[in-house]
Protein backbone atom coordinates (compact mmCIF):
# COMPACT_ATOMS: atom_id res chain seq x y z
CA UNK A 1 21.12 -8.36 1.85
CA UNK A 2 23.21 -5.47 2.40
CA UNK A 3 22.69 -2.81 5.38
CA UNK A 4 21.64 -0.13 2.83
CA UNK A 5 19.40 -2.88 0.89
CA UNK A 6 17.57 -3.31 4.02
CA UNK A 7 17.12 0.63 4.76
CA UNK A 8 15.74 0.73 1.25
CA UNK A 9 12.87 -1.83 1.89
CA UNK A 10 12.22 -0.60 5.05
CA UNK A 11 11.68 2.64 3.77
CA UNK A 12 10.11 1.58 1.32
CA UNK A 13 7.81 -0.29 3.49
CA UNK A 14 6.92 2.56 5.45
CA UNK A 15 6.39 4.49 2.16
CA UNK A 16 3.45 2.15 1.25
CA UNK A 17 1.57 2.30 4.85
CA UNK A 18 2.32 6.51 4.31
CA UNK A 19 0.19 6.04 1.04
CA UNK A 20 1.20 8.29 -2.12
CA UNK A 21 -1.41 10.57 -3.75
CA UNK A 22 -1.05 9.18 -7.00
CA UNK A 23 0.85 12.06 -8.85
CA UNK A 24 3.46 11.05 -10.83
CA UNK A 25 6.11 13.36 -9.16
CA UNK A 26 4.93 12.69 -5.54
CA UNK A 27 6.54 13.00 -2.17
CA UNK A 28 6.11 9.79 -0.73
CA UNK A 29 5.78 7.13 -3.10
CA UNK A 30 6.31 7.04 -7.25
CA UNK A 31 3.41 5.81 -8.58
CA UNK A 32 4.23 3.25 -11.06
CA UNK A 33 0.97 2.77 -13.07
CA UNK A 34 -1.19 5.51 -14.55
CA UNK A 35 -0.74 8.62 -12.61
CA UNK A 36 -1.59 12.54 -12.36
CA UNK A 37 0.69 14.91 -13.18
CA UNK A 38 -0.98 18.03 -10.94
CA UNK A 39 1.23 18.29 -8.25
CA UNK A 40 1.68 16.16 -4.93
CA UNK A 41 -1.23 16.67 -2.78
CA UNK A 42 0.98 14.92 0.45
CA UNK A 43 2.02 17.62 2.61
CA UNK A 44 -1.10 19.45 2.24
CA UNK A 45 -3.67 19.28 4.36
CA UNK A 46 -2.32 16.56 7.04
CA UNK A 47 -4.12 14.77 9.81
CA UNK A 48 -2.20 13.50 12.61
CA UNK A 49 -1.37 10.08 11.61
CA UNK A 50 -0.66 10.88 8.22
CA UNK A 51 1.76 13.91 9.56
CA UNK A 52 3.36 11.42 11.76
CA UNK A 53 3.42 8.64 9.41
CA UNK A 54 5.61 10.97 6.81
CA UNK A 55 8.02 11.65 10.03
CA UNK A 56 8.84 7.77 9.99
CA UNK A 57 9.29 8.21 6.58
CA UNK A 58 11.81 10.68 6.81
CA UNK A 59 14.07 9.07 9.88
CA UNK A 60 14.16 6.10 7.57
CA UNK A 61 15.20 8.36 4.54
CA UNK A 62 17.83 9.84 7.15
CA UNK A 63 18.80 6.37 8.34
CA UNK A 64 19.45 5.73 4.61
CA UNK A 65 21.36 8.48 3.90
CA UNK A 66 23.79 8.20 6.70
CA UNK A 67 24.18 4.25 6.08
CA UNK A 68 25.35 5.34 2.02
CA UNK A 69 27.59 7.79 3.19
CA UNK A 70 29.12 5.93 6.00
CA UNK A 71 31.88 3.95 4.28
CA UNK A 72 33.14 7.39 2.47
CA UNK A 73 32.92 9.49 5.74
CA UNK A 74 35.27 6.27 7.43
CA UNK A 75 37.78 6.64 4.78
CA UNK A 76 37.95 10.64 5.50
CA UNK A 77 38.44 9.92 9.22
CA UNK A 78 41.50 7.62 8.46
């Protein structure tokens, strides 16, 4: 398994404990069976663990980011 491979699961991992809201265009995780289509109900509204919960999300999604651009910014540096 690849470095970004394991970034993916992990965030996806994290995604799952986060919880989606079921809308088919939502924040935190795609829902893959039937779905809504009002609008993403996750950022509204957020208790404490859910707020912080969505934070892990995102260093993960930053982690990610930085681990698929990595190899390109190495070759600029060169």
């Amino acid at each position: 398994m690849t470095d970004i491979q394991k970034l993916a699961a992990e965030y996806l991992d994290v995604a799952r404990q986060v919880g989606g809201c079921g809308d088919g265009n939502c924040v935190i995780l795609h829902a893959w069976v039937m779905h809504t289509n009002g609008g993403c109900r996750c950022t509204r509204h957020m208790d404490a663990t859910r707020e912080r919960g969505i934070t892990r999300l995102l260093m993960k999604a930053q982690q990610l980011a930085l681990a698929a651009i990595a190899p390109e910014q190495e070759k600029k540096d060169v």
